[in-house]
N, C-alpha and C. Protein backbone atom coordinates (compact mmCIF):
# COMPACT_ATOMS: atom_id res chain seq x y z
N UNK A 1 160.67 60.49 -2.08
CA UNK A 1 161.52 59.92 -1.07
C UNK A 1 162.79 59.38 -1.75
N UNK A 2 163.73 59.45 -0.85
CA UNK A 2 165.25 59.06 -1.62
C UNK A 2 165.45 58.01 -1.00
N UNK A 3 166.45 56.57 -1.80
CA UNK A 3 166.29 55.37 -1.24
C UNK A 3 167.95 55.35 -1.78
N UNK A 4 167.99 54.36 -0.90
CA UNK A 4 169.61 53.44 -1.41
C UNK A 4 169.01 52.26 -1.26
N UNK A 5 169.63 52.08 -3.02
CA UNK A 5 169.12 50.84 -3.48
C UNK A 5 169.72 50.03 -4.67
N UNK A 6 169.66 49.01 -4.85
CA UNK A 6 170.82 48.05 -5.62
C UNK A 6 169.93 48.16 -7.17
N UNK A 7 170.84 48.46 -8.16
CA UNK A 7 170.67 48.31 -9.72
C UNK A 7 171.51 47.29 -10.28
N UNK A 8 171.13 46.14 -11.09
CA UNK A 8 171.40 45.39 -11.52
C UNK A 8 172.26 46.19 -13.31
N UNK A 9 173.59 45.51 -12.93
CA UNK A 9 174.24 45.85 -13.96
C UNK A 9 175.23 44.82 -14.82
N UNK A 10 174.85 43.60 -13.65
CA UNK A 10 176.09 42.26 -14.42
C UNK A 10 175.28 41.45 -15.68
N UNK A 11 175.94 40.63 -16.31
CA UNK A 11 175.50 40.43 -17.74
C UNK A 11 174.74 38.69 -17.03
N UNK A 12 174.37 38.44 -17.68
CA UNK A 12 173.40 37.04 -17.50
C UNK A 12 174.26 36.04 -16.82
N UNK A 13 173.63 35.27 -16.01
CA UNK A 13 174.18 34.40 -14.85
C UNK A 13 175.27 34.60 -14.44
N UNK A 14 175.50 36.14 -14.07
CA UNK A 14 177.18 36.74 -13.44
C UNK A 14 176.50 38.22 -12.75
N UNK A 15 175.81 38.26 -11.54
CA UNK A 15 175.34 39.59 -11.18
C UNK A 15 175.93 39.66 -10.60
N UNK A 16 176.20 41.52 -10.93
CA UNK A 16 176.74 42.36 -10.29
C UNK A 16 175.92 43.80 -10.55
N UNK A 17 176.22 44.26 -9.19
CA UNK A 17 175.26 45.45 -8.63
C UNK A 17 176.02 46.78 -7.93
N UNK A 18 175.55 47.97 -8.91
CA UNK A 18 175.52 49.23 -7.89
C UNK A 18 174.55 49.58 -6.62
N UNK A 19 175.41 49.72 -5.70
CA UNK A 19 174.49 50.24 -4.63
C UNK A 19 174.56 52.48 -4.49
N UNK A 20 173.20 52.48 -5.08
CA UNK A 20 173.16 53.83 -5.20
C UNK A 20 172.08 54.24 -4.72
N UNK A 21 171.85 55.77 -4.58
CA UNK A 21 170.60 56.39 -4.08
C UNK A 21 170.58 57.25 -5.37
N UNK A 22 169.10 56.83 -5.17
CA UNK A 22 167.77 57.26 -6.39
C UNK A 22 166.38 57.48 -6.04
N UNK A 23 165.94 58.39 -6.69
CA UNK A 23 164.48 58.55 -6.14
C UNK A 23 163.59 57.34 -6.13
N UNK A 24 162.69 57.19 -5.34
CA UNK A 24 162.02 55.98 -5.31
C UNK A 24 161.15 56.09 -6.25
N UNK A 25 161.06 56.98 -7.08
CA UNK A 25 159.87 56.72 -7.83
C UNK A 25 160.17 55.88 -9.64
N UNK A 26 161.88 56.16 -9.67
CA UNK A 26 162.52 55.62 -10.42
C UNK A 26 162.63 54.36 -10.72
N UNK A 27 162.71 53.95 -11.82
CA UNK A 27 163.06 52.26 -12.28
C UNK A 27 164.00 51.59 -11.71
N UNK A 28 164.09 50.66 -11.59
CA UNK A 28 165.26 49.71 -10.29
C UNK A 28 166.84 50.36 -11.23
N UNK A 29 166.68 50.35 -12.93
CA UNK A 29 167.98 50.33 -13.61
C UNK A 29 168.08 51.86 -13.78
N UNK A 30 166.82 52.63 -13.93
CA UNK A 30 166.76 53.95 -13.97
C UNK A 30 168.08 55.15 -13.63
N UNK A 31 167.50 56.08 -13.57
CA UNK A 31 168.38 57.95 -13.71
C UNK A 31 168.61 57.87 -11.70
N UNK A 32 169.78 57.67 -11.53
CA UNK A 32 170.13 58.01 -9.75
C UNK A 32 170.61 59.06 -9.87
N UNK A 33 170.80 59.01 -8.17
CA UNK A 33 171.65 60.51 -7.87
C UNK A 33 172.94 59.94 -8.04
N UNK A 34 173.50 59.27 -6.45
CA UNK A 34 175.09 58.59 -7.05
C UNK A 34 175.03 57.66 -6.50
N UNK A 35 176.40 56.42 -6.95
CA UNK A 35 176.70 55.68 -6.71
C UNK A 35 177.47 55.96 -5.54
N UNK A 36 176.94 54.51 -4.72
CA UNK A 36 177.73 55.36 -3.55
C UNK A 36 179.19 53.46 -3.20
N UNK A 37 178.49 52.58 -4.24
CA UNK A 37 179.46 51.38 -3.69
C UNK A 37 178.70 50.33 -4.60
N UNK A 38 179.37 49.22 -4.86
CA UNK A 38 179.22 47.87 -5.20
C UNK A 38 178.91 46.36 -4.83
N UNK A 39 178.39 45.91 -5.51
CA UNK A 39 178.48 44.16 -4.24
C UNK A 39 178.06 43.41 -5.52
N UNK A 40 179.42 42.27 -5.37
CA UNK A 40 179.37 41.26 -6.32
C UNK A 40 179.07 40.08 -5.94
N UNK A 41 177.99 39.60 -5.77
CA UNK A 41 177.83 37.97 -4.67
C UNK A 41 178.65 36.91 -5.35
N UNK A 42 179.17 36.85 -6.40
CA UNK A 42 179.73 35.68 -6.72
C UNK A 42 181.40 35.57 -6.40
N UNK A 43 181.49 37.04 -5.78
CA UNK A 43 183.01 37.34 -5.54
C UNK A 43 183.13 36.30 -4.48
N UNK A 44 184.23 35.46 -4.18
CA UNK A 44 184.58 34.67 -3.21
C UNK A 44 185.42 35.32 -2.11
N UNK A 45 185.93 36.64 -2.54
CA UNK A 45 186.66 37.12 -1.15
C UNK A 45 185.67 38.17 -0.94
N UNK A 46 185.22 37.92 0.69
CA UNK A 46 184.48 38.45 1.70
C UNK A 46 184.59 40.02 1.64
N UNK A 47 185.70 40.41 1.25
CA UNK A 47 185.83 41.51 1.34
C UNK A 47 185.63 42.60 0.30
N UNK A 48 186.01 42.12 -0.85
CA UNK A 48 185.65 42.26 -2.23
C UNK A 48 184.54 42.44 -2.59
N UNK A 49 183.35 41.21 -1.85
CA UNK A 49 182.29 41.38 -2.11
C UNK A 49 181.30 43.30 -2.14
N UNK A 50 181.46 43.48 -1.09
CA UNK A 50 180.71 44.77 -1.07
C UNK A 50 181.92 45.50 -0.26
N UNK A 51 181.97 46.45 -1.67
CA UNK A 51 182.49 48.04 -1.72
C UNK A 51 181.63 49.09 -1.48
N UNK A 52 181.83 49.80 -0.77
CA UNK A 52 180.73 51.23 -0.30
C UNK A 52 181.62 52.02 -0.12
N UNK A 53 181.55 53.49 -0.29
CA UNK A 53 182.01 54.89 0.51
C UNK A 53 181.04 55.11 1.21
N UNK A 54 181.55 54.75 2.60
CA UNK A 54 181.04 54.67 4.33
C UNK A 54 180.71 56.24 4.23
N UNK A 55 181.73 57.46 3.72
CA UNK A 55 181.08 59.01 4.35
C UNK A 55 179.99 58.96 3.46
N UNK A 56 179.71 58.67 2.21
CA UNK A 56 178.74 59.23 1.34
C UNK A 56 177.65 58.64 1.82
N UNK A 57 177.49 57.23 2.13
CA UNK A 57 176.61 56.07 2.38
C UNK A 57 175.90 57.01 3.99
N UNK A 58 176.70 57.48 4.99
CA UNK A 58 176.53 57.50 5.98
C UNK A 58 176.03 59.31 6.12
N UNK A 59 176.77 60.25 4.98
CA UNK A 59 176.14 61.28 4.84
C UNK A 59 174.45 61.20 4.05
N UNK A 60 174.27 60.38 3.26
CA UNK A 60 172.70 59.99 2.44
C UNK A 60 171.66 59.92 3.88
N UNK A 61 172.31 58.90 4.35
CA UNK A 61 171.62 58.59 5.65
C UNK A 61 170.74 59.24 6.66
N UNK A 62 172.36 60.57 6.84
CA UNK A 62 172.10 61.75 7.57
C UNK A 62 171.04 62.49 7.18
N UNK A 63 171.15 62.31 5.72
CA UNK A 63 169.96 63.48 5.09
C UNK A 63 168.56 63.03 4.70
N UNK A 64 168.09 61.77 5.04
CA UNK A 64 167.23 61.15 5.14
C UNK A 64 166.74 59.57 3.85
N UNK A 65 167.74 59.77 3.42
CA UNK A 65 167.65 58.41 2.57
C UNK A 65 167.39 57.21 2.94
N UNK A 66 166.38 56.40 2.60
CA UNK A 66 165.96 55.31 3.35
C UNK A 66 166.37 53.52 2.21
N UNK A 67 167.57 53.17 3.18
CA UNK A 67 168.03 52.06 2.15
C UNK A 67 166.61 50.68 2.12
N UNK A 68 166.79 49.83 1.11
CA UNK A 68 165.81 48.93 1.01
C UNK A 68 166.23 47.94 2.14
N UNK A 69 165.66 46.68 2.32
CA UNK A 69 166.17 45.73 2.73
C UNK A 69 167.61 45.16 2.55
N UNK A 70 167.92 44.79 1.46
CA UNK A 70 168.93 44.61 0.96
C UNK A 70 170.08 45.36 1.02
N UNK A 71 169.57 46.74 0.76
CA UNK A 71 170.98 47.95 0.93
C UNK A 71 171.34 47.65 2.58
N UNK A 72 169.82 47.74 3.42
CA UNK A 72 170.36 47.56 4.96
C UNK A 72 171.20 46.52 5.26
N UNK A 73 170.73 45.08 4.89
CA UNK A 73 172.04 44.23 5.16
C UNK A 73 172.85 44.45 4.96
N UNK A 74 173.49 45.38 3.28
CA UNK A 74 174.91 45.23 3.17
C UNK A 74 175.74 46.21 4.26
N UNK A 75 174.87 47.27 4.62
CA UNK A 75 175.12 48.42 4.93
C UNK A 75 175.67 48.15 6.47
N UNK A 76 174.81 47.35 6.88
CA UNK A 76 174.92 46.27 8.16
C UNK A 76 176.37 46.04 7.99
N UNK A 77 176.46 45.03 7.21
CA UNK A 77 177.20 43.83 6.89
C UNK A 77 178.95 44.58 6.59
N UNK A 78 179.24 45.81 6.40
CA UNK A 78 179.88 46.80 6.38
C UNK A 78 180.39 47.43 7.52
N UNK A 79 179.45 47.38 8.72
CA UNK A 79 179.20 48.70 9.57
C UNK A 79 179.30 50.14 9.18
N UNK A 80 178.50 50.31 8.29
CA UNK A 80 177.72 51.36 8.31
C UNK A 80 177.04 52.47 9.43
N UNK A 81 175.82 51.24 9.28
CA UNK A 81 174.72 51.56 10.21
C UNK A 81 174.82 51.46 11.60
N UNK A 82 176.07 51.24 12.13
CA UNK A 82 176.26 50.97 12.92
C UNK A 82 176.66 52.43 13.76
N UNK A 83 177.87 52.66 12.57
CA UNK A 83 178.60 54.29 12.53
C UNK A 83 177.48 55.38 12.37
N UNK A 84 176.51 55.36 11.54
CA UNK A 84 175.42 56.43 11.80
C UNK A 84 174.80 56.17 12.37
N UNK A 85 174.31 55.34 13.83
CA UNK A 85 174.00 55.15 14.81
C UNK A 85 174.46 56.25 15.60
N UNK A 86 176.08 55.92 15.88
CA UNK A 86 176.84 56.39 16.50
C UNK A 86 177.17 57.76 16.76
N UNK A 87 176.71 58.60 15.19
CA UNK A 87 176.79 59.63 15.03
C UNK A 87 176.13 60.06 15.76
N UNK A 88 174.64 59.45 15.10
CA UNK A 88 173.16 59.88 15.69
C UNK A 88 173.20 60.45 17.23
N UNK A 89 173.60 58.96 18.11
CA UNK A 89 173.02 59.28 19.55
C UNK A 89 174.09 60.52 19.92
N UNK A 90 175.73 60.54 19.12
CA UNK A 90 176.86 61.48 19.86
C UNK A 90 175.84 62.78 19.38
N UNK A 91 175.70 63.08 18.55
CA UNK A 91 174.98 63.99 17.75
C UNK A 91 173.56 64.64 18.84
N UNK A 92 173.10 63.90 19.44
CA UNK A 92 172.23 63.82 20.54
C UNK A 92 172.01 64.45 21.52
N UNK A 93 173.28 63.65 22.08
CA UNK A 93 174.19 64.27 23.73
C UNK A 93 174.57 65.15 23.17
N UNK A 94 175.41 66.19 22.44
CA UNK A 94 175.65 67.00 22.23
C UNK A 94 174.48 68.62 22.47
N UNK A 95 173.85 68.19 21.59
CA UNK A 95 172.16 68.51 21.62
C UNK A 95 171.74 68.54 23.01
N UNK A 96 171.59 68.12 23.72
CA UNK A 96 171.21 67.96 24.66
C UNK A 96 171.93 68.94 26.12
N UNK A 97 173.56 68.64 26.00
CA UNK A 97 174.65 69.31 26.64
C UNK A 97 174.41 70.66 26.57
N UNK A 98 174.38 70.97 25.07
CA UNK A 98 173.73 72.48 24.83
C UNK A 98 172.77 73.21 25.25
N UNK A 99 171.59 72.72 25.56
CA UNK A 99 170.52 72.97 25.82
C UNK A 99 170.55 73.19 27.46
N UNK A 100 171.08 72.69 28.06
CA UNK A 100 171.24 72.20 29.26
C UNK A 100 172.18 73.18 30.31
């Protein structure tokens, strides 16, 4: 199973984290596929904090990658998940129109 999931890469009492998809069977610091974005909690601007590429993040998605808890908040916290929602149900009706 493929996950998006945060690897710890900041140096001692200063974390900072890739948010990437990797096989789940892999070590948290382990061999991923890619990086798809960043999140620095100690960053003070809101915005700074978490960096993602929304198509890559939102194409993983498409193809069945399942983020952890954590990836979901940021992913949330982004609107992300919101946008492959969106896809999803247009993606749907479409499907459906066709058929019809």
């Amino acid at each position: 199973m493929v996950k998006i999931r945060l690897t710890r890469i900041g140096r001692k009492k200063a974390p900072y984290y890739r948010l990437v998809v990797a096989d789940a069977r892999r070590k948290r610091d382990g061999k991923f596929i890619e990086i798809i974005g960043r999140y620095q909690p100690l960053n003070k601007d809101e915005e700074q904090q978490v960096v993602c590429d929304a198509d890559r993040a939102v194409y993983w998605l498409h193809s069945g990658a399942q983020p952890t808890e954590t990836a979901r908040a940021l992913l949330r916290r982004k609107g992300i998940l919101k946008r492959f929602h969106e896809e999803k149900v247009e993606a749907k009706k479409k499907a459906k129109a066709a058929a019809s």
